[in-house]
N, C-alpha and C. Protein backbone atom coordinates (compact mmCIF):
# COMPACT_ATOMS: atom_id res chain seq x y z
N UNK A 1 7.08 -3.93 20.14
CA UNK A 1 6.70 -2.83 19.30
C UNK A 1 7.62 -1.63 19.48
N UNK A 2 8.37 -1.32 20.62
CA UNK A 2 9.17 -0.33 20.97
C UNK A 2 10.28 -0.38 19.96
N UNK A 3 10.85 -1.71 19.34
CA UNK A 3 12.16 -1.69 18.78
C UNK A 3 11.38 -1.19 17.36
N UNK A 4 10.22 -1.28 16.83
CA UNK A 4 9.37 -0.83 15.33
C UNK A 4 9.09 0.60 15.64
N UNK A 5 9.17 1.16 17.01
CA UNK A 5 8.86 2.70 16.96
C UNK A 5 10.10 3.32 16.35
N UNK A 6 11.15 2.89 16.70
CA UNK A 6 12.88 3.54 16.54
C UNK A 6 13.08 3.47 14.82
N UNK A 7 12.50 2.90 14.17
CA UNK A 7 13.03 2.77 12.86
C UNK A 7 12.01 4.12 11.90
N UNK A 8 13.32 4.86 11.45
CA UNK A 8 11.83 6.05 10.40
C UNK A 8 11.37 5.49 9.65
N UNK A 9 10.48 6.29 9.53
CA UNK A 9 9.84 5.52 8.42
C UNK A 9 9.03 4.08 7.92
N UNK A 10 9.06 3.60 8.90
CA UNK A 10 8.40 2.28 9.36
C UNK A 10 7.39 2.15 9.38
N UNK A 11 6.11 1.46 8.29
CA UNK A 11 4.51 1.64 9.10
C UNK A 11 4.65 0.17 8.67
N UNK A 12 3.90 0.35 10.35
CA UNK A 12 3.66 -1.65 10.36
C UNK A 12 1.98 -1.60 11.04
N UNK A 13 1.76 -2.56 10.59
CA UNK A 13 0.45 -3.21 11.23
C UNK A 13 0.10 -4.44 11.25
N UNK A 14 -0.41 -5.00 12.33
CA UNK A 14 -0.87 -6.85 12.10
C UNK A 14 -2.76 -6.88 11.98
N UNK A 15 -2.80 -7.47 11.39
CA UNK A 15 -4.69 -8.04 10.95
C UNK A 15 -5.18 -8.53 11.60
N UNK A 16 -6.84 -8.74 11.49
CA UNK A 16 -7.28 -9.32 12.96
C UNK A 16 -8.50 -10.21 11.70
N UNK A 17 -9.18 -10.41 12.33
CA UNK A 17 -10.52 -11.45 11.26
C UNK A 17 -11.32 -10.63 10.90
N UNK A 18 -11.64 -9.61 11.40
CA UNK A 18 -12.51 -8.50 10.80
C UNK A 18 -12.29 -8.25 9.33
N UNK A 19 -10.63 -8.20 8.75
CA UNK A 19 -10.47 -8.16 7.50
C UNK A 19 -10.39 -9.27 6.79
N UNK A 20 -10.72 -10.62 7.12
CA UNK A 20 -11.20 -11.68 6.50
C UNK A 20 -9.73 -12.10 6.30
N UNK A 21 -9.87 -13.21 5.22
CA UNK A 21 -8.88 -14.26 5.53
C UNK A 21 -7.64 -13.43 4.78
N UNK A 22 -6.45 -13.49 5.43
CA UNK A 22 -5.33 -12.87 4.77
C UNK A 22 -4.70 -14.69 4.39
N UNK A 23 -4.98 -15.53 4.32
CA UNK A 23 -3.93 -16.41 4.07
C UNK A 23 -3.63 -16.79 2.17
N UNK A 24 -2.99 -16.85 1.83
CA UNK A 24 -3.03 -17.87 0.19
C UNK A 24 -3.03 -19.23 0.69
N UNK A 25 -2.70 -19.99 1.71
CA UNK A 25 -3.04 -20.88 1.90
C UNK A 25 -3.79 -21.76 2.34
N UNK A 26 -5.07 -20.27 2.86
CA UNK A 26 -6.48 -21.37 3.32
C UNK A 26 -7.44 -20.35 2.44
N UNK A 27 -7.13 -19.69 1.70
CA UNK A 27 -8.44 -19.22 0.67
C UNK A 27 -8.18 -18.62 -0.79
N UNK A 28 -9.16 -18.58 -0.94
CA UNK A 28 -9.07 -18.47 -2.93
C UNK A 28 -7.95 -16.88 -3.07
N UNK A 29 -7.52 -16.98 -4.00
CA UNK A 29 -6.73 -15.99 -4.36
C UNK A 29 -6.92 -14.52 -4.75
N UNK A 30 -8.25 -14.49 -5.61
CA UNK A 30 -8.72 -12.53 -5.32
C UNK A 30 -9.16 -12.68 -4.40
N UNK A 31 -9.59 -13.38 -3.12
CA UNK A 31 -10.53 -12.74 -2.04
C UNK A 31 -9.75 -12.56 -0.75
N UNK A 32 -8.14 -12.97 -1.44
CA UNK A 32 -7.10 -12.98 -0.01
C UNK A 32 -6.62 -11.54 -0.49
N UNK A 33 -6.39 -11.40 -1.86
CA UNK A 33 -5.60 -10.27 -2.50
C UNK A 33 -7.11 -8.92 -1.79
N UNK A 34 -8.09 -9.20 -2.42
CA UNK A 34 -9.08 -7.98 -1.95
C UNK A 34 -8.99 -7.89 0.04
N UNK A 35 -8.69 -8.58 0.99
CA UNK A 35 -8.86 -8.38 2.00
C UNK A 35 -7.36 -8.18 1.96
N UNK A 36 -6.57 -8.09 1.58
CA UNK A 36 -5.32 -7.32 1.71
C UNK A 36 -5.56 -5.76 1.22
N UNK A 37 -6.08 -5.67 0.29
CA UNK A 37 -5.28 -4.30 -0.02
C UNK A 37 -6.90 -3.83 0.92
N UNK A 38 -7.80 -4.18 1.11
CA UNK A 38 -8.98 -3.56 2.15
C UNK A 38 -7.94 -2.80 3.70
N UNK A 39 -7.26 -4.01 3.94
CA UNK A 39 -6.32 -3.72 5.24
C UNK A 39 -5.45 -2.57 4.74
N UNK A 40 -4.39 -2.57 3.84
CA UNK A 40 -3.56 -1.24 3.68
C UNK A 40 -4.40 -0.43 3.43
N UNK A 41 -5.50 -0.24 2.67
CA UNK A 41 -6.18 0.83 3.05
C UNK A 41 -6.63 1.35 4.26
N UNK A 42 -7.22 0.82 5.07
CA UNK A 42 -7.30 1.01 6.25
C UNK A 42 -6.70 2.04 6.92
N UNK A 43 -5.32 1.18 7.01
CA UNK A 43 -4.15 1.69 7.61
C UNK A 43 -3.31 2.74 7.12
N UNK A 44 -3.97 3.09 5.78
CA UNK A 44 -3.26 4.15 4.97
C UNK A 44 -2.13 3.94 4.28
N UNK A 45 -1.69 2.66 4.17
CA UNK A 45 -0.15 1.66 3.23
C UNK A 45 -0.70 2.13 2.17
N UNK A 46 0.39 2.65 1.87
CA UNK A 46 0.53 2.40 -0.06
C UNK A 46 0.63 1.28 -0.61
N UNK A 47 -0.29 0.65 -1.68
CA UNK A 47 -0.23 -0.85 -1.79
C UNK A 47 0.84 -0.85 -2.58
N UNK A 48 1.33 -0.27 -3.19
CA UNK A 48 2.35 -0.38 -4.12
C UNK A 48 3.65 -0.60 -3.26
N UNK A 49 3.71 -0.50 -2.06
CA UNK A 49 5.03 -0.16 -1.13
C UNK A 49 5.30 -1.07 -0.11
N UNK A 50 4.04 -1.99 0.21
CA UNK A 50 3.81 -2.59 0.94
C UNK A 50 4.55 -4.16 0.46
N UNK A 51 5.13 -4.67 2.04
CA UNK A 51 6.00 -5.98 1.54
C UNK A 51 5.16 -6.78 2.58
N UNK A 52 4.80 -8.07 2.05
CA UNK A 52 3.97 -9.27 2.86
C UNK A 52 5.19 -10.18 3.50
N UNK A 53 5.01 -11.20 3.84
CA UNK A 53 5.34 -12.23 5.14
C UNK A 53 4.98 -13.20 5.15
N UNK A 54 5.36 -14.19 5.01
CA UNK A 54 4.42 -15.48 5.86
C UNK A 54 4.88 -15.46 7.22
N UNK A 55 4.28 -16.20 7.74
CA UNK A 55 3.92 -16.03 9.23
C UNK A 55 5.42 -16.88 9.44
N UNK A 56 5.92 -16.43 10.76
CA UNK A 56 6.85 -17.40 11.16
C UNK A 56 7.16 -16.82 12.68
N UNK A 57 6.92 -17.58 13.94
CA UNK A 57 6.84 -17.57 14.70
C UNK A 57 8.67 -17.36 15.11
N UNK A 58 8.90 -16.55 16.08
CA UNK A 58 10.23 -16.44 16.46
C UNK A 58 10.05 -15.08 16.77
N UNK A 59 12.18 -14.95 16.98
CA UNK A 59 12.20 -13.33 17.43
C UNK A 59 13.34 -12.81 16.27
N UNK A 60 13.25 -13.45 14.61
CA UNK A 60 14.15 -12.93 13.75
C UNK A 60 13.27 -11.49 13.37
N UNK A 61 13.86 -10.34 12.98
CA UNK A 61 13.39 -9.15 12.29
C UNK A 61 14.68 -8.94 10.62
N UNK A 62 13.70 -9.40 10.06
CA UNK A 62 14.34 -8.56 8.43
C UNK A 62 14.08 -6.97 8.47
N UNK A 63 14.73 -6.48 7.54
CA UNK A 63 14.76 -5.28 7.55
C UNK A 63 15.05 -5.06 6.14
N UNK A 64 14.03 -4.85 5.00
CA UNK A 64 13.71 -4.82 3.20
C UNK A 64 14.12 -3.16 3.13
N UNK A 65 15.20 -3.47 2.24
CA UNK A 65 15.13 -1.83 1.55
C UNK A 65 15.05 -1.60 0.77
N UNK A 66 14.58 -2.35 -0.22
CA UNK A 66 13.78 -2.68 -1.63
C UNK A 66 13.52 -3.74 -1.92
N UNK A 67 12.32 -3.70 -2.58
CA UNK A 67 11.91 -4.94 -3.41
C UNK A 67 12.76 -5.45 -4.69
């Protein structure tokens, strides 16, 4: 997390089950989309600004400077 403090402008956050299923691949599609934007709210993300992921285990970091 130290190398995500150094970057401006950066808001990151990871999900826990409390916000229900984030996957498209183990649940229906508005109820992954509604427990997403539930989470950027949360966290105060602009949903409009916000870039998703699939999961991928490793130590690569992208770095998006537009969509």
């Amino acid at each position: 997390m130290e190398k995500f403090a150094k970057e401006k402008d950066l808001l990151h956050g990871f999900s826990s089950r409390a916000f229900g299923n984030m996957s498209f691949l183990r649940g229906e599609r508005q109820k992954v989309i509604k427990n997403r934007l539930k989470f950027a709210k949360a966290l105060g993300f602009n949903k409009n600004s916000v870039v998703q992921i699939s999961l991928a285990h490793g130590v690569r970091i992208a770095k998006v400077n537009e969509a």
